[in-house]
Protein backbone atom coordinates (compact mmCIF):
# COMPACT_ATOMS: atom_id res chain seq x y z
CA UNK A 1 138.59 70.92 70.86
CA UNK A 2 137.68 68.38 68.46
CA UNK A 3 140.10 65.41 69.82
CA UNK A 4 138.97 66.35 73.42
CA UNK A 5 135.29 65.55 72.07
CA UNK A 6 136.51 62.52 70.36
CA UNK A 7 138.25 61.62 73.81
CA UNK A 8 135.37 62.03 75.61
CA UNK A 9 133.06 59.72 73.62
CA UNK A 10 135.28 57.43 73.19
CA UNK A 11 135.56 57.29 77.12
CA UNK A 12 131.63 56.92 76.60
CA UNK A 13 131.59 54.39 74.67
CA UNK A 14 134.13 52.40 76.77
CA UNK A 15 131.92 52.49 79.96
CA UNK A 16 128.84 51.99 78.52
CA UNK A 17 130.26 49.00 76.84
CA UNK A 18 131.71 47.40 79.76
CA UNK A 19 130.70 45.03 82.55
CA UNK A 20 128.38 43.22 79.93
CA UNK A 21 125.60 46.19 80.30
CA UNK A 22 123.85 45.29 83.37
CA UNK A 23 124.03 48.55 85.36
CA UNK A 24 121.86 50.60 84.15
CA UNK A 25 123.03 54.54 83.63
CA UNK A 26 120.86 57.54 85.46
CA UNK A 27 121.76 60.59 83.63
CA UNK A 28 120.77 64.03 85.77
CA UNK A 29 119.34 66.08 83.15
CA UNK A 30 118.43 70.14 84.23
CA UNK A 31 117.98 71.63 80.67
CA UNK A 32 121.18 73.85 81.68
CA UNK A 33 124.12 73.97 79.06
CA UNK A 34 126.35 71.13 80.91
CA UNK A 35 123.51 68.50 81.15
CA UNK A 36 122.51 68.84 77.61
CA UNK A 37 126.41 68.86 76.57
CA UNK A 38 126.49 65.81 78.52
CA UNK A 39 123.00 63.50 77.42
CA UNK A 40 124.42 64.98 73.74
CA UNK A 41 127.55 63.54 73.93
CA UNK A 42 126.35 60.15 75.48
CA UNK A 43 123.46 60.08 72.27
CA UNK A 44 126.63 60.62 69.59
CA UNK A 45 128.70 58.04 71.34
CA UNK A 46 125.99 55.57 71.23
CA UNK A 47 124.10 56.35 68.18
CA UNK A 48 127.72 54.88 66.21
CA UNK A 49 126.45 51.36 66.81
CA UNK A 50 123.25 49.12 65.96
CA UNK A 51 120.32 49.15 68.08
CA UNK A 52 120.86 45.57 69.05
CA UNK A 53 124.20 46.65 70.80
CA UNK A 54 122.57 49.39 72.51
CA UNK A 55 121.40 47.22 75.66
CA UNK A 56 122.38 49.30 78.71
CA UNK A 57 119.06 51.42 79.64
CA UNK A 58 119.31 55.09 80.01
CA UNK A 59 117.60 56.77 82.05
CA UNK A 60 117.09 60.62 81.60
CA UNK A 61 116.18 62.14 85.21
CA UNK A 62 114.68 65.54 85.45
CA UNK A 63 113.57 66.98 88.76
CA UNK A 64 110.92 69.62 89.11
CA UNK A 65 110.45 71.51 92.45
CA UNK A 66 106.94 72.98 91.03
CA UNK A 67 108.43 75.66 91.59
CA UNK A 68 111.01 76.25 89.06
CA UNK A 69 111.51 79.80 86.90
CA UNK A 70 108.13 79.07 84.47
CA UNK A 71 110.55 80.32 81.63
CA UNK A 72 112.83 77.81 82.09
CA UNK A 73 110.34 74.89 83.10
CA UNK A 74 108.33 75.30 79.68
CA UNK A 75 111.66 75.28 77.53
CA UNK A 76 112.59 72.15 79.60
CA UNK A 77 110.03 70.35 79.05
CA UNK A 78 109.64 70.92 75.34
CA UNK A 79 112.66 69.67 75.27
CA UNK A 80 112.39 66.73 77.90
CA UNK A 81 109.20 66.10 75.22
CA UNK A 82 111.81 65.88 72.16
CA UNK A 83 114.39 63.75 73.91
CA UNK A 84 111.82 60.80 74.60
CA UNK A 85 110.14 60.94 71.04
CA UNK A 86 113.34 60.68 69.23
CA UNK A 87 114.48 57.57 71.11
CA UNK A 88 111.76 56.35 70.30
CA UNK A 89 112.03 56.77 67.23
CA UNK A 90 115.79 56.10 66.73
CA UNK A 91 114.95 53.08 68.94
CA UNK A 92 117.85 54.60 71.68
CA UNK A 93 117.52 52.66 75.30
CA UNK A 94 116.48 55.77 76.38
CA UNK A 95 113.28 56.65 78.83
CA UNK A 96 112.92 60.35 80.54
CA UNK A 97 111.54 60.37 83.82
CA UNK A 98 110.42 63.31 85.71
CA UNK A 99 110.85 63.72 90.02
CA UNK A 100 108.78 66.02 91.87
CA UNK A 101 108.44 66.46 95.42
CA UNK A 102 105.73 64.33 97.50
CA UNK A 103 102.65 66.60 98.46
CA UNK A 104 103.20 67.40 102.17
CA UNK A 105 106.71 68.48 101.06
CA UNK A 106 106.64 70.69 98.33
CA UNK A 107 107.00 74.84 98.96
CA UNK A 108 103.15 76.32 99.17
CA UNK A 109 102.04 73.64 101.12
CA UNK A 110 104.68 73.88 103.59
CA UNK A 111 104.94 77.92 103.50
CA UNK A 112 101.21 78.61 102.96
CA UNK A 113 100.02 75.73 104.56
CA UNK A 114 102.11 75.15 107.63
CA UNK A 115 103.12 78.66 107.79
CA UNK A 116 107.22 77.79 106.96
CA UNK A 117 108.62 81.07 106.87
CA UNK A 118 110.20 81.59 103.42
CA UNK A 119 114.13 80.07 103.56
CA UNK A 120 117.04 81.61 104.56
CA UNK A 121 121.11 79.59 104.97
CA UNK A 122 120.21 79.06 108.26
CA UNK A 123 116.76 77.46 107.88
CA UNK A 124 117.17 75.92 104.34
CA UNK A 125 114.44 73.58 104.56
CA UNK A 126 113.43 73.40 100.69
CA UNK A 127 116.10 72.07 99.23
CA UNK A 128 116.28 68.59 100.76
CA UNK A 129 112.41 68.33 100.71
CA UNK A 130 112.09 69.42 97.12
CA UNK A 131 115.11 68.58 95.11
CA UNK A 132 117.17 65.72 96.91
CA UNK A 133 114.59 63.16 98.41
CA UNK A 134 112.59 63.08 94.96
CA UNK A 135 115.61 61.73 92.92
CA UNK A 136 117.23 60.01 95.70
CA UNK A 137 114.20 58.15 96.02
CA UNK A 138 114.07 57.22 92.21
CA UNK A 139 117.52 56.15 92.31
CA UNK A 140 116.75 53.87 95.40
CA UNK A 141 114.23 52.41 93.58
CA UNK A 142 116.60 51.42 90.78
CA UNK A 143 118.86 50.03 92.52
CA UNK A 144 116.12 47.87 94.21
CA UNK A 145 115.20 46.90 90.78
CA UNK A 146 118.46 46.50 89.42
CA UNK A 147 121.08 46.10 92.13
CA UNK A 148 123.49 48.70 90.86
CA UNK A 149 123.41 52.23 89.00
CA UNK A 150 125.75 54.76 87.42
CA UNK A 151 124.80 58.16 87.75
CA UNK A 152 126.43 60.08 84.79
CA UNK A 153 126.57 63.92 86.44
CA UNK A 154 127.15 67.08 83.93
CA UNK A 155 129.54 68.17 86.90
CA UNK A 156 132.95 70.21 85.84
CA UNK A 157 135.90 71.79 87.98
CA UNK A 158 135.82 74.90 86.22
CA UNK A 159 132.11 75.73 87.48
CA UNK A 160 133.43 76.79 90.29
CA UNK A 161 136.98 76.03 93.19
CA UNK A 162 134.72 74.02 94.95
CA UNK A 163 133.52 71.98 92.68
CA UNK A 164 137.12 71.38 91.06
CA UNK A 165 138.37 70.61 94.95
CA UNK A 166 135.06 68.29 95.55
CA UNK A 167 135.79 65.97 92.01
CA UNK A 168 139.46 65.74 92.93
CA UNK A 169 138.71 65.10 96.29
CA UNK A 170 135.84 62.11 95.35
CA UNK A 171 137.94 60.98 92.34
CA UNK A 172 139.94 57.92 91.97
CA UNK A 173 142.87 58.72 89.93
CA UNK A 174 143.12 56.08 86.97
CA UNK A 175 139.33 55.33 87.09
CA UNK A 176 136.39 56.84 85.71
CA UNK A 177 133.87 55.91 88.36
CA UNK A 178 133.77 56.75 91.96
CA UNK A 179 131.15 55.81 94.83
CA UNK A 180 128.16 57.85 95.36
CA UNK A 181 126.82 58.24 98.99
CA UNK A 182 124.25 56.33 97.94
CA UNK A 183 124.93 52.39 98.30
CA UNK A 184 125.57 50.32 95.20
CA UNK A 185 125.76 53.44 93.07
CA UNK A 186 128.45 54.78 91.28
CA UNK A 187 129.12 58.09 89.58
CA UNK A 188 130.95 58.91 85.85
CA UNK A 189 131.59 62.76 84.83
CA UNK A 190 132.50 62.27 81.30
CA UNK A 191 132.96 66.27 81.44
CA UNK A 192 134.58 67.10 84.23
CA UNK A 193 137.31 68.43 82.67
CA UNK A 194 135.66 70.91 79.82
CA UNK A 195 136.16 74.29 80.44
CA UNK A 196 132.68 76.91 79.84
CA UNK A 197 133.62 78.35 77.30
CA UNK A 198 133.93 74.64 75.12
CA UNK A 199 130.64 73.99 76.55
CA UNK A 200 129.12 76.63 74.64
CA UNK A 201 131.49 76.25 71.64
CA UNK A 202 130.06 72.75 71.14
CA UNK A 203 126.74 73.37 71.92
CA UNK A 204 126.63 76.21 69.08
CA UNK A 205 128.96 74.01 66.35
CA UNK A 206 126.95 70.57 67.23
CA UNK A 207 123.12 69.93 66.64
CA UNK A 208 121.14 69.16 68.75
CA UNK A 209 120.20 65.08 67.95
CA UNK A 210 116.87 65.29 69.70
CA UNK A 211 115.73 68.06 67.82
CA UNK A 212 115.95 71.38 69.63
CA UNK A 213 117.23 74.40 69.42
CA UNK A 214 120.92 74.81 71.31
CA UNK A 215 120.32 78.58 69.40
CA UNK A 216 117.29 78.99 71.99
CA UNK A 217 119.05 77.88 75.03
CA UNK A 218 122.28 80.40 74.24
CA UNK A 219 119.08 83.04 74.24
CA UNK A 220 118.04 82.17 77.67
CA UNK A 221 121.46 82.26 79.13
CA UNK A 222 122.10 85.21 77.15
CA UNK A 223 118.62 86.98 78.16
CA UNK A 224 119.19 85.71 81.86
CA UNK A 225 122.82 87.22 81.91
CA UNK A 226 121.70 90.95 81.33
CA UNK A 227 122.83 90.44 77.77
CA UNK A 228 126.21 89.83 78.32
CA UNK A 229 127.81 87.08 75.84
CA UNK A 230 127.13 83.74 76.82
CA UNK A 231 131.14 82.65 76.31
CA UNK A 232 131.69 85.08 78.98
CA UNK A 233 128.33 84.15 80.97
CA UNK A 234 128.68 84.49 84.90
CA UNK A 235 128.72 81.13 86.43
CA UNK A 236 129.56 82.58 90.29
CA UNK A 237 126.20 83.68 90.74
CA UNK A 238 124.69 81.57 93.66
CA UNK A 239 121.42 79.51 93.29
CA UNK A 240 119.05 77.37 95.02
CA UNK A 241 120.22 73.66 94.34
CA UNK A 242 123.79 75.43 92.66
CA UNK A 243 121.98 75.81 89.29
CA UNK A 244 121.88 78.98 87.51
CA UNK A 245 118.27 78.72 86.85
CA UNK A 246 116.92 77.90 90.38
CA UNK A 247 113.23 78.21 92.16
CA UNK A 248 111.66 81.67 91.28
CA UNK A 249 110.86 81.81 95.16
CA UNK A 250 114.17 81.62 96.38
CA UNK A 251 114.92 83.72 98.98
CA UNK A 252 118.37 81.63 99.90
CA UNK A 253 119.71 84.70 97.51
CA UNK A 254 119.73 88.43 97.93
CA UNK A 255 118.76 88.75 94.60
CA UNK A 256 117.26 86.12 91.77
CA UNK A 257 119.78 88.14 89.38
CA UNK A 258 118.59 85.60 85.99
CA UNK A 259 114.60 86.30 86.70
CA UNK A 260 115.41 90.41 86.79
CA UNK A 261 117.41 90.00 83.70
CA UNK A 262 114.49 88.26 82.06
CA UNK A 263 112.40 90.80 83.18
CA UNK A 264 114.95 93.19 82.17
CA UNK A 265 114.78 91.71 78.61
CA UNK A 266 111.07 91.42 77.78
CA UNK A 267 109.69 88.83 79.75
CA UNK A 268 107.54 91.57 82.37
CA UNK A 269 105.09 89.26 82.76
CA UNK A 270 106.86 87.26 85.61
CA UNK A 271 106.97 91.04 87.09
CA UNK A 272 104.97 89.79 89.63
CA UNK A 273 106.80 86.37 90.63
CA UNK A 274 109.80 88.91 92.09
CA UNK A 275 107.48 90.73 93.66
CA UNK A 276 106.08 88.24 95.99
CA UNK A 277 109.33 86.63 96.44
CA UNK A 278 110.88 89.56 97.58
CA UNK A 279 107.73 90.14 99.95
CA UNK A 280 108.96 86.14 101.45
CA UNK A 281 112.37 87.28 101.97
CA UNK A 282 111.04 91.06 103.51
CA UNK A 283 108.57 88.94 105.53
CA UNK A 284 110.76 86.05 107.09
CA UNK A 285 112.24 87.79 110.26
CA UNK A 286 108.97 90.38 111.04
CA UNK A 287 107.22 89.70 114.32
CA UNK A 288 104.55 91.32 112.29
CA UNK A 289 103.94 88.56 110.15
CA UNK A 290 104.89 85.45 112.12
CA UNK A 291 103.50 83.88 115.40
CA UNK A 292 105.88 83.89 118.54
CA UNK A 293 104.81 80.26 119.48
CA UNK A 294 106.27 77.51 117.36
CA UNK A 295 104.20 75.04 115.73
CA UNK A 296 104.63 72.59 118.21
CA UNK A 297 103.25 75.38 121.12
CA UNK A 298 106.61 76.27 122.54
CA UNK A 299 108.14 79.59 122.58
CA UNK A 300 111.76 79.89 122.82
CA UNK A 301 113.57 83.45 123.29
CA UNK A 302 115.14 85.04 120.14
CA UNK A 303 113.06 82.69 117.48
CA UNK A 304 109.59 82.69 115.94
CA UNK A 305 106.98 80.77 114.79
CA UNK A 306 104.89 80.07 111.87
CA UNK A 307 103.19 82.91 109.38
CA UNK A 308 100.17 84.17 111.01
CA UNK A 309 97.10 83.10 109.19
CA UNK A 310 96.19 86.81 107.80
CA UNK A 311 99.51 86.45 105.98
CA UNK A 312 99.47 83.02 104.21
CA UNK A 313 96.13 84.00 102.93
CA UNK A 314 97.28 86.79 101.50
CA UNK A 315 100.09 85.09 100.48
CA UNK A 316 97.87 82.65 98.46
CA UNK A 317 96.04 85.35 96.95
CA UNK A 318 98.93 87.27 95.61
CA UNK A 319 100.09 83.89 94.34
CA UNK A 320 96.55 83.54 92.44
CA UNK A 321 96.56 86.86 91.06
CA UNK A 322 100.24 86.00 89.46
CA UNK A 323 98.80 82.67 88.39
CA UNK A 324 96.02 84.24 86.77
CA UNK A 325 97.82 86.70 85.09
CA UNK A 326 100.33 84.80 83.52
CA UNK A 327 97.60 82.55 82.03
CA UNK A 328 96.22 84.51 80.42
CA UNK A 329 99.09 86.03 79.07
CA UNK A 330 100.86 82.80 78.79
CA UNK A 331 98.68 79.94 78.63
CA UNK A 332 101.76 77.52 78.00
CA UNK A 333 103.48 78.42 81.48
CA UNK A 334 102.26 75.32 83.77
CA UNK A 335 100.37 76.58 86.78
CA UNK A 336 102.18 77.92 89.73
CA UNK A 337 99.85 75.79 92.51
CA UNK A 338 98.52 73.15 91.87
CA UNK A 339 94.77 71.90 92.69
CA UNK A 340 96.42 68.67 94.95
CA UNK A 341 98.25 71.51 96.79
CA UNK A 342 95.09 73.60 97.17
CA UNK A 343 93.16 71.20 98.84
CA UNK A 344 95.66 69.89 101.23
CA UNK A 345 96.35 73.60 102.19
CA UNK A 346 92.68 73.93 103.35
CA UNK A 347 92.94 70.64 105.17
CA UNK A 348 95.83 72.04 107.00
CA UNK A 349 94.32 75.81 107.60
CA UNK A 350 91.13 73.63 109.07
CA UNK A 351 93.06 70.97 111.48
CA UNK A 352 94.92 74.05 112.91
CA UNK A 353 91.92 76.09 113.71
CA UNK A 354 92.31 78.70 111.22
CA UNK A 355 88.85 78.58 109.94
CA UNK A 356 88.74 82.38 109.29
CA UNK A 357 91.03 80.74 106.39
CA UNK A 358 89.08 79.23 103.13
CA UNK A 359 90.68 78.04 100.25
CA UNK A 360 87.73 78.00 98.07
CA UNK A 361 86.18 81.87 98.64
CA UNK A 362 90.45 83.07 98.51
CA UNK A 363 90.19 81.02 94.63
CA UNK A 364 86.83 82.89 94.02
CA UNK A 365 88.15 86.15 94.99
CA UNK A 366 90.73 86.01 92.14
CA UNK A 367 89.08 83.76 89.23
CA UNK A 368 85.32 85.12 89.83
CA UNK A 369 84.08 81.16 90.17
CA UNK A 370 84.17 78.84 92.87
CA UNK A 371 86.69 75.48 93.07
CA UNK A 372 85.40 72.41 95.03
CA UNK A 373 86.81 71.90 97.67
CA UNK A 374 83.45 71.21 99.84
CA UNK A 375 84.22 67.46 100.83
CA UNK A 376 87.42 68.43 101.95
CA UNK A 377 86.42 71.09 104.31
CA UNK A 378 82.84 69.43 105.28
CA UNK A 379 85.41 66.08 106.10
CA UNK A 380 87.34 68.42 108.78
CA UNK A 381 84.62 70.26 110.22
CA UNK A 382 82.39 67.30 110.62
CA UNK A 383 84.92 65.82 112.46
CA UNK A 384 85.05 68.81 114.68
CA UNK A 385 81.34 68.95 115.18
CA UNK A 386 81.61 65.58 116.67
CA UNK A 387 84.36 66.35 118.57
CA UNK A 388 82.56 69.43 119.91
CA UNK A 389 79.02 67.25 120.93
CA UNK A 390 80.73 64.74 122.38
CA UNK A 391 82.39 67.05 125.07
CA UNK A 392 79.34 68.99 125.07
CA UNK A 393 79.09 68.64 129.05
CA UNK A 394 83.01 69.35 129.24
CA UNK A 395 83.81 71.75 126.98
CA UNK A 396 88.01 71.98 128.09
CA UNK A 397 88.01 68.28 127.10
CA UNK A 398 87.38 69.53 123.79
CA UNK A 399 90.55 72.00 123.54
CA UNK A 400 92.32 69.35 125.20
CA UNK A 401 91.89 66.49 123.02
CA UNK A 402 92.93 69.24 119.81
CA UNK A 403 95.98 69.87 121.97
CA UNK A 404 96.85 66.11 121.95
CA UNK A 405 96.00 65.75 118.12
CA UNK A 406 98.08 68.98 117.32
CA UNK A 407 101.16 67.22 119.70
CA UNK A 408 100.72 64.11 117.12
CA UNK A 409 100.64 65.73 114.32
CA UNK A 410 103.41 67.70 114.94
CA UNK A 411 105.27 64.86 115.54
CA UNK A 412 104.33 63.30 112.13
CA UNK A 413 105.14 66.83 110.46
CA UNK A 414 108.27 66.48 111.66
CA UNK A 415 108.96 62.83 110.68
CA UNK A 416 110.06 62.49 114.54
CA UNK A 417 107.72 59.91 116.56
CA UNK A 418 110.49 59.60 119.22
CA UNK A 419 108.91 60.38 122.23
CA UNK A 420 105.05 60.49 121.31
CA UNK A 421 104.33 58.47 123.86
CA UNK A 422 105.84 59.77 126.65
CA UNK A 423 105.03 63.64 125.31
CA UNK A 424 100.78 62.64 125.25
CA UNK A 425 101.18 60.97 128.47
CA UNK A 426 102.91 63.62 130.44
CA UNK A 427 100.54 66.52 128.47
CA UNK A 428 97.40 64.33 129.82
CA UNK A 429 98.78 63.94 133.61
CA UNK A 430 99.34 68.14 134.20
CA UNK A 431 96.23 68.20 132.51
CA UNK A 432 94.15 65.67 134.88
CA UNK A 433 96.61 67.91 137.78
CA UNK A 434 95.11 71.28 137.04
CA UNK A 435 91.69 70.06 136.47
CA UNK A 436 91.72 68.48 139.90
């Protein structure tokens, strides 16, 4: 194994080298065993030569769904910590950088919020909201900075047939980069070719140069596995985003087989996170809990709607009551919702009438003391008021005009203003019809 490590960073060490160091290198970091085999590997290969020679910029990319296992997010980002104080200190053109989805698209605000049901293969809408358009979005930006990027992926055939048939497929035989959908981007799997068992052979023989502890990421492999050796650590398992250690509230799955093995293996204070994600995945397809209209007021045979209000509320207060107990059992774990989400979950529940619905008294059911979220709420139902006494004489304008607001919205929800126009106008004319 030793000259295939001495292979691949001298393969490093080649392409970093070349083209006079002007595209910069993105490196897709998880925390997993095959993206810290790879950022180690490109640290060793580099840290041979002088600072001064060290010119191409690195940058580490880490994406967080909010919504990752909390186990696996803390040891991440301990060690996401490490990586950027020891290029620092080691002066390595190295800078970590962290994606998370934008606000309207990340998974309470769309599930609680907008009433999403919880995800399923044929109605995957998480993954492209949560995990793709963040990075994709950094990497844009890059390459509008810098004209070109190489993304170096921790991607290897022997994960799986189709990823061996995808990087044969995509690869240029003879060359170590290939084109990226993305334009102007390129992308170099210095590992493609390691098998999993040499992944975790090198991780346990070579030190970590950052700092941590390879020991404690065999352990969560290990502890996630049911126990079974890592060497012979099952890699078919499928995962949100095709990482072992995907979003506790995946529901893409049957089972989240790593979070019961954690469970399984002392960590029974995330008890609670299966719970509720196995009431999403029990709740998806139940006329009980979801609305027969669709968000945009149409009702189509054989499909349903949104969650009924009754349900994401008691969805967000089952998702406090976890929150609460795992602080303060383990005040390290980073909160499951955060306080931006809160608030623009009660700005949703108020522009779509559901003002049985309050954020604020849900919060002060679990945690015994209020959080403000007054000017949010007074901003909504002042607007209403207004609404309300300017149609005081015609009170059906009143419904009407929320009908037209809801059609725009929608629209915007949906990213899809094709048609707006003519949708308003033709909802206003059978309105005037049947008024007449």
């Amino acid at each position: 194994m030793q000259d295939q490590i001495k292979s691949i960073i001298a393969e490093i060490q080649a392409q970093y080298f070349e083209d006079d160091n002007n595209r910069p290198w993105i490196v897709g970091f998880s925390g997993g065993k095959d993206s810290t085999m790879l950022l180690q590997l490109v640290w060793y290969a580099l840290i041979e030569y002088p600072a001064e020679l060290r010119k191409r910029k690195i940058y580490v990319v880490c994406n967080n769904t909010l919504v990752e296992n909390p186990k696996i997010l803390a040891y991440t980002e301990k060690v996401l910590d490490k990586i950027q104080k020891a290029a620092v200190k080691k002066s390595m053109p190295i800078t970590v950088h962290r994606t998370t989805p934008r606000l309207e698209d990340t998974f309470w605000v769309n599930l609680i919020g907008k009433g999403y049901p919880a995800p399923n293969n044929i109605f995957r809408w998480c993954t492209e909201r949560m995990k793709i358009n963040p990075t994709t979005k950094f990497i844009l930006e890059t390459i509008s900075e810098e004209g070109e990027v190489i993304i170096l992926l921790g991607t290897r055939s022997d994960e799986s047939s189709k990823r061996a048939s995808s990087i044969k497929k995509y690869g240029i035989e003879g060359q170590r980069l290939r084109k990226h959908v993305l334009p102007n981007a390129f992308v170099f799997a210095p590992i493609k070719d390691v098998l999993t068992k040499e992944v975790w052979q090198y991780l346990l023989q070579m030190p970590s140069p950052w700092g941590a502890s390879n020991r404690e990421l065999v352990t969560l492999y290990n502890n996630a596995s049911g126990g079974d050796c890592p060497l012979v650590v099952d890699i078919t398992t499928p995962s949100c985003g095709n990482s072992r250690f995907g979003c506790w509230v995946c529901t893409v799955v049957n089972k989240d087989k790593s979070m019961e093995a954690l469970i399984d293996n002392g960590e029974e204070w995330m008890e609670p996170l299966s719970m509720l994600r196995d009431t999403l995945a029990m709740s998806r397809d139940s006329e009980k809990y979801r609305e027969r209209r669709r968000r945009d007021g149409t009702e189509k045979e054989g499909t349903l709607g949104p969650y009924k209000a009754f349900f994401r509320a008691e969805v967000l207060e089952t998702l406090l009551r976890a929150q609460k107990a795992i602080q303060d059992e383990q005040p390290e774990i980073s909160p499951l919702i955060t306080y931006q989400e809160l608030v623009a979950i009660q700005v949703i529940w108020y522009r779509d009438n559901l003002f049985l619905n309050n954020v604020s008294e849900i919060y002060q059911k679990v945690y015994g003391r209020t959080i403000n979220l007054d000017s949010v709420s007074e901003g909504i139902a002042s607007e209403k008021r207004l609404l309300r006494e300017v149609c005081k004489e015609n009170p059906d304008d009143f419904n009407e005009i929320n009908k037209l607001l809801e059609i725009q919205k929608t629209k915007t929800i949906l990213m899809n203003n094709r048609g707006l126009h003519n949708v308003l106008e033709n909802h206003l004319e059978n309105y005037i019809k049947n008024s007449k």
